[in-house]
Protein backbone atom coordinates (compact mmCIF):
# COMPACT_ATOMS: atom_id res chain seq x y z
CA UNK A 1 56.80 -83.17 -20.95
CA UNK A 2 60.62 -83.01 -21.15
CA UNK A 3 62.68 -80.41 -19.71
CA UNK A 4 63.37 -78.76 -22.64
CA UNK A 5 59.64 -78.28 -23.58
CA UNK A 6 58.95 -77.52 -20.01
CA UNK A 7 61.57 -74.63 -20.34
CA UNK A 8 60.06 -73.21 -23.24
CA UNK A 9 56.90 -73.26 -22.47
CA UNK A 10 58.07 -71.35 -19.06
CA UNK A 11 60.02 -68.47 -21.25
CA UNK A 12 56.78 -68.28 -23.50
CA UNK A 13 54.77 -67.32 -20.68
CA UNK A 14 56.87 -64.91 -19.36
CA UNK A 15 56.73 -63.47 -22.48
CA UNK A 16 53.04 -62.90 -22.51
CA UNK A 17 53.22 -61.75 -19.13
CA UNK A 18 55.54 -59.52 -19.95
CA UNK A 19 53.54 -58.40 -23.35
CA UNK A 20 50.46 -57.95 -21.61
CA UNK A 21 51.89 -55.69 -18.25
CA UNK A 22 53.19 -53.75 -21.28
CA UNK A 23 50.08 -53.57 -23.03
CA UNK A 24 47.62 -53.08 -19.89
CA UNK A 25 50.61 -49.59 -19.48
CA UNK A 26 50.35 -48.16 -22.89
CA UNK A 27 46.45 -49.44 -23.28
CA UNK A 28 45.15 -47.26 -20.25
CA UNK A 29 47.37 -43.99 -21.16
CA UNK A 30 46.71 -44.12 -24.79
CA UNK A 31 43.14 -45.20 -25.53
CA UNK A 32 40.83 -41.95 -24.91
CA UNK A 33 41.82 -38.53 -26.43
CA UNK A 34 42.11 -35.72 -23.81
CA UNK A 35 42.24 -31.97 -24.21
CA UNK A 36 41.73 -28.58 -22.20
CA UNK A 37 40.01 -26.52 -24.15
CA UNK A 38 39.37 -23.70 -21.44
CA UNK A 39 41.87 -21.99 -19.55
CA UNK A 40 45.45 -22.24 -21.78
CA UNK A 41 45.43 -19.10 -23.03
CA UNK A 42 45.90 -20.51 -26.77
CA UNK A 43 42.14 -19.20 -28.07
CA UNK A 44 40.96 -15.90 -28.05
CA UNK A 45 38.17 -15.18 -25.83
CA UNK A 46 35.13 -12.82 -26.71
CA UNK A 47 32.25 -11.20 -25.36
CA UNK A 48 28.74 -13.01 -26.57
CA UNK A 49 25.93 -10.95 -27.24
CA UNK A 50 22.78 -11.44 -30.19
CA UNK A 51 23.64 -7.55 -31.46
CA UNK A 52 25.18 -9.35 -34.70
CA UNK A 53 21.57 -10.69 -35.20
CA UNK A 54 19.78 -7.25 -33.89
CA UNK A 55 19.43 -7.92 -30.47
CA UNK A 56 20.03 -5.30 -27.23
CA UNK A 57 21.84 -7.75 -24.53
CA UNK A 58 25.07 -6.74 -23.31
CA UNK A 59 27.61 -8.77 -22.17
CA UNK A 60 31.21 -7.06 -19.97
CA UNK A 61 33.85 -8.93 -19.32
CA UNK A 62 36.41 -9.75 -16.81
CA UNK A 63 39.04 -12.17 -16.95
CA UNK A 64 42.32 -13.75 -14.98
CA UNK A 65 44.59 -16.63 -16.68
CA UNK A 66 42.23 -18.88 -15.49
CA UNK A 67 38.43 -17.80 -15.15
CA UNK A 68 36.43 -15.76 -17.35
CA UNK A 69 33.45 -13.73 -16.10
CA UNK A 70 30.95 -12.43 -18.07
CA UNK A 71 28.28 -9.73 -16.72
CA UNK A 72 24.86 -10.19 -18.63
CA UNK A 73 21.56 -8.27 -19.27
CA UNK A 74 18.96 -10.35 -21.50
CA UNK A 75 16.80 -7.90 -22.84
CA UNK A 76 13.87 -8.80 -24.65
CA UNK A 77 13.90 -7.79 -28.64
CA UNK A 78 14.15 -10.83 -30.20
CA UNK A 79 12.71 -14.17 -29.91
CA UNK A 80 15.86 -16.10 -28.63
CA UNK A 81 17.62 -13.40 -27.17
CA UNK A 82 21.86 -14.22 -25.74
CA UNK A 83 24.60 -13.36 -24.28
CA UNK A 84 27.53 -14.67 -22.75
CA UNK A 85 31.12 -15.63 -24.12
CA UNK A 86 32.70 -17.49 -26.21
CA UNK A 87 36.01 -18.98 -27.50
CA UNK A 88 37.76 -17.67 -31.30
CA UNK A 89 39.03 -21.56 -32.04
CA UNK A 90 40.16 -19.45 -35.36
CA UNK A 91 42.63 -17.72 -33.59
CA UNK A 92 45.43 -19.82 -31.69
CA UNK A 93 48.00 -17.88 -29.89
CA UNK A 94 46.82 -14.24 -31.79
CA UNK A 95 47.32 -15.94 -34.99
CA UNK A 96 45.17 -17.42 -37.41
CA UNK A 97 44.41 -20.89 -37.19
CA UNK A 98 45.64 -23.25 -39.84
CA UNK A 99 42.96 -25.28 -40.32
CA UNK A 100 38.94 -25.53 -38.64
CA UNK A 101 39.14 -27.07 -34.92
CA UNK A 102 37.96 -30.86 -35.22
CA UNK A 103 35.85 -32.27 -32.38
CA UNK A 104 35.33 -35.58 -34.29
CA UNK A 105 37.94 -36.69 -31.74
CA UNK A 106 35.83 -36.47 -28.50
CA UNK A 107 32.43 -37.72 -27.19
CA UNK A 108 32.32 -35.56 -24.06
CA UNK A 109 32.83 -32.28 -22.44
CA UNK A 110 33.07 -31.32 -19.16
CA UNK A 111 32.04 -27.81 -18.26
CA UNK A 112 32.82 -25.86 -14.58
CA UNK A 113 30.74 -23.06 -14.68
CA UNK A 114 28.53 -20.98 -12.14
CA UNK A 115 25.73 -18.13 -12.68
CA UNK A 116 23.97 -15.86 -10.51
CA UNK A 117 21.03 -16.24 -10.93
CA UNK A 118 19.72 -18.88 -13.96
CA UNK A 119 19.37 -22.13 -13.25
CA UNK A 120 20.40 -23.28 -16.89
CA UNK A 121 23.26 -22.34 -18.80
CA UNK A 122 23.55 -23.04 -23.17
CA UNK A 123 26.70 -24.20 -25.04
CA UNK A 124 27.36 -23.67 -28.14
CA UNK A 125 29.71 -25.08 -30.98
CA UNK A 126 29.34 -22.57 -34.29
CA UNK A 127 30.69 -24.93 -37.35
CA UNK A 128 31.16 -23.80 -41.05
CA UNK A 129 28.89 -25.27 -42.99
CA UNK A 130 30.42 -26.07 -46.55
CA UNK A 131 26.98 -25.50 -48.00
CA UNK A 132 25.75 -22.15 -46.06
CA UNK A 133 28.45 -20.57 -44.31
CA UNK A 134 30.10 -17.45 -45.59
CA UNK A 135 33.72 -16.81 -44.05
CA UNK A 136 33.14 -13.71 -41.49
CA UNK A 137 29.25 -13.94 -41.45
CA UNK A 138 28.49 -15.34 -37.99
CA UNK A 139 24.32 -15.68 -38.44
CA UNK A 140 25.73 -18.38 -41.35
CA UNK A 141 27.22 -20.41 -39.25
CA UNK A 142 25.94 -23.73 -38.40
CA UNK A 143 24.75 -23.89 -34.79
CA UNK A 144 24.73 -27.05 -32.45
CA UNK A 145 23.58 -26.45 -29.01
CA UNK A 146 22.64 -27.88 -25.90
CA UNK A 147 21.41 -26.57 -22.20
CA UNK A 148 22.46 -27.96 -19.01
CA UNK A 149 21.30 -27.15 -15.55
CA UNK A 150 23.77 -25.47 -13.51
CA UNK A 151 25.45 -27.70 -10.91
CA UNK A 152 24.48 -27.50 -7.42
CA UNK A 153 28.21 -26.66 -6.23
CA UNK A 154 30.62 -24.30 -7.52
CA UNK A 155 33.48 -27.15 -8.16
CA UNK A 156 30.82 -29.83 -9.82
CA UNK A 157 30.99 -30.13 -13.51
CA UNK A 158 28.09 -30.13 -16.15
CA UNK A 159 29.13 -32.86 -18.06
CA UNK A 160 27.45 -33.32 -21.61
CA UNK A 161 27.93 -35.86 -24.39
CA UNK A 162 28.66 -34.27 -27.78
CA UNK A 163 25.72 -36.25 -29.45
CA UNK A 164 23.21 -34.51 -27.04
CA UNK A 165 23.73 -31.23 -29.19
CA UNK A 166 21.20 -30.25 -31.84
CA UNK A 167 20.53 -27.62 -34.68
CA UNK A 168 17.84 -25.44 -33.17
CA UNK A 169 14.61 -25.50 -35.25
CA UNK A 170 14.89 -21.24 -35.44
CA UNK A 171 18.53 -21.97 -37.55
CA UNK A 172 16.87 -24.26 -40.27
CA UNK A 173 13.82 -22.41 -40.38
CA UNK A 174 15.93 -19.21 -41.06
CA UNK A 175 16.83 -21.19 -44.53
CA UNK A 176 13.78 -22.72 -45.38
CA UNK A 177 15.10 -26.42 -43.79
CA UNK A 178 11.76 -28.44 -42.69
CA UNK A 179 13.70 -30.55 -40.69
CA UNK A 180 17.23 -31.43 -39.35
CA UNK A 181 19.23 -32.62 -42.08
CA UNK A 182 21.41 -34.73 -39.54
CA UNK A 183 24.56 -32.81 -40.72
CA UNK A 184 26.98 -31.12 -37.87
CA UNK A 185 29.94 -31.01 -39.46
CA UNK A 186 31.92 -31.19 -36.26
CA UNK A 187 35.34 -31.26 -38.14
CA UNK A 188 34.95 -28.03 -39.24
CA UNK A 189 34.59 -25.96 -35.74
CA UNK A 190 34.70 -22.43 -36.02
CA UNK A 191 33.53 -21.18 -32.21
CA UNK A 192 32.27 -22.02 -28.82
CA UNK A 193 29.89 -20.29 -26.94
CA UNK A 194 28.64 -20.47 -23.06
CA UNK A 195 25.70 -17.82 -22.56
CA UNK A 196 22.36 -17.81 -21.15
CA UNK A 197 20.10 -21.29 -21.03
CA UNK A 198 16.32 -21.31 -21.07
CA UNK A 199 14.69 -19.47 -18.48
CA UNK A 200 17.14 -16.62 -17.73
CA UNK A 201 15.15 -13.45 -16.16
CA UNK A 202 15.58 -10.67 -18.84
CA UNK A 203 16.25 -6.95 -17.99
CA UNK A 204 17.73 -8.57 -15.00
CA UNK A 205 21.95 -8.63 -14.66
CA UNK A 206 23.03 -11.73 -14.00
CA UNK A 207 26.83 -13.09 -14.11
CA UNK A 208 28.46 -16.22 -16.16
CA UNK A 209 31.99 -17.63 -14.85
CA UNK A 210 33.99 -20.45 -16.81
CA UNK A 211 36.52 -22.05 -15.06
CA UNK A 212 37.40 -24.87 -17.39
CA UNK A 213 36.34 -27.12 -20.42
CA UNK A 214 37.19 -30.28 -20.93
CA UNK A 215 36.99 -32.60 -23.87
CA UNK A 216 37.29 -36.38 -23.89
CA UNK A 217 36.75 -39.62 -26.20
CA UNK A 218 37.93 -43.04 -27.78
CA UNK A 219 41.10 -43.32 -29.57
CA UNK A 220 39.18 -45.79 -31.55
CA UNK A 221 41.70 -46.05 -34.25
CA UNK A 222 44.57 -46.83 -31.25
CA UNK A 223 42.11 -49.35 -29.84
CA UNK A 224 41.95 -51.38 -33.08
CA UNK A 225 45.76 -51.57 -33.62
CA UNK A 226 46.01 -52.38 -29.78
CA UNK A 227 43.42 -55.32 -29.65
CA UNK A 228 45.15 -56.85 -32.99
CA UNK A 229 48.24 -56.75 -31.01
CA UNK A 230 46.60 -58.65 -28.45
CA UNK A 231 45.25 -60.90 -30.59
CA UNK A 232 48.51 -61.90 -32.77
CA UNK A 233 50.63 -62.13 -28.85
CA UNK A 234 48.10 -64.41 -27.89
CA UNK A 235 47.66 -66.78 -31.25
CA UNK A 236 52.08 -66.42 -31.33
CA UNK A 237 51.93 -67.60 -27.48
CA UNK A 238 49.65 -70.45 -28.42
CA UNK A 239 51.39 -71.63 -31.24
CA UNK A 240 54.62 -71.47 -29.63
CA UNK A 241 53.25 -73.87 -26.29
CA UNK A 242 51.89 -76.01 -29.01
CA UNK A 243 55.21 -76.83 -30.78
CA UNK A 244 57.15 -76.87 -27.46
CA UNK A 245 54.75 -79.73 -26.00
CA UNK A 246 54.01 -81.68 -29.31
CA UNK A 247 55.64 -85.31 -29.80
CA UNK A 248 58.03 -85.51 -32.89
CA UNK A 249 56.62 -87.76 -35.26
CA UNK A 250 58.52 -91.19 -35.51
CA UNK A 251 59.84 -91.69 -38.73
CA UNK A 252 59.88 -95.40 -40.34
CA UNK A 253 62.31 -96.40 -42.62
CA UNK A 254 61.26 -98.55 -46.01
CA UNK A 255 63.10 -101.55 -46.79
């Protein structure tokens, strides 16, 4: 190899070692989407209870900038009786929002939450079904939930992948559904609820507290541009060592 091809071959590596300290950079910041949903102060924050649907819980509550308590009574009434709290994602900074909240974008949530008492605690996303929700008619709503035991210490998360939430069986019996139709329609989020999980003693007060929610997932569409950037660096790097190294062809001249 001359020294010309040697030197090229050099300033094509540092290249690519400069391309790819760049890329491993903008690759780790970039390729999950990340949110706080719970505390910034942008959603409005409600009390939970099932007296839209004709049950008797209560739910009072108490609230800083950065936890929100709620005081609970199950009482018995109905078969799947709530209450708890939950979060207007229709209403950013006492406005209306302009468009439905879109959790398409995450495949986790991380919850910090403590109870008094229950050893399970429910979330809830309410989405607006195109087919059977009616605009101000909660019991419409399409409901996805899932219930997580409560952690063990006060600053351990419940952690919870999005697919893990279901349409309960009561919802789609309610319109006549045999079975989950597989829709969620998680683009079109409407509210969130924490209340009460399976188990909760009723008549007796317990006590909810939310300290934070977290949301998390791939920024798949990032990740595709980013690994075809890798790939085109690394074919451009290999083409350019290839005609830095390769012999010029002799030419022959004809008599």
């Amino acid at each position: 190899m001359t020294k010309s091809a040697l030197k090229k071959v050099l300033v094509s590596v540092g290249s690519l070692v400069v391309f790819l300290v760049a890329w491993i950079f903008v690759f780790g910041k970039f390729h999950e989407n990340h949110m706080v949903l719970f505390p910034t102060g942008h959603h409005e924050v409600y009390a939970l209870t099932d007296g839209v649907v004709g049950g008797f819980s209560t739910s009072e509550l108490s609230r800083t900038d950065s936890v929100v308590s709620a005081r609970v009574n199950i009482r018995s009434g109905m078969a799947y009786p709530y209450a708890g709290m939950g979060l207007n994602l229709l209403s950013v900074d006492n406005r209306p929002a302009a468009d439905f909240f879109d959790f398409t974008r995450f495949d986790s949530m991380a919850v910090l939450v403590e109870t008094g008492r229950m050893a399970k605690v429910s979330f809830r996303f309410m989405n607006n079904d195109p087919v059977y929700s009616r605009q101000g008619s909660y019991a419409s709503y399409r409901p996805l939930v899932a219930s997580v035991p409560v952690p063990a210490k006060a600053d351990q998360e419940a952690r919870i992948a999005l697919s893990d939430f279901k349409v309960p069986e009561w919802w789609l019996a309610g319109l006549g559904l045999e079975e989950d139709d597989g829709l969620r329609y998680m683009q079109r989020g409407v509210l969130f609820e924490v209340y009460n999980g399976e188990g909760t003693l009723r008549g007796i007060p317990d006590e909810i507290i939310l300290r934070s929610i977290r949301l998390w997932g791939e920024n798949r569409p990032f990740k595709s541009l980013m690994y075809l950037a890798l790939g085109l660096a690394l074919i451009g790097f290999a083409l350019s060592v290839y005609l830095s190294v390769r012999k010029p062809v002799a030419r022959t001249s004809k008599n």
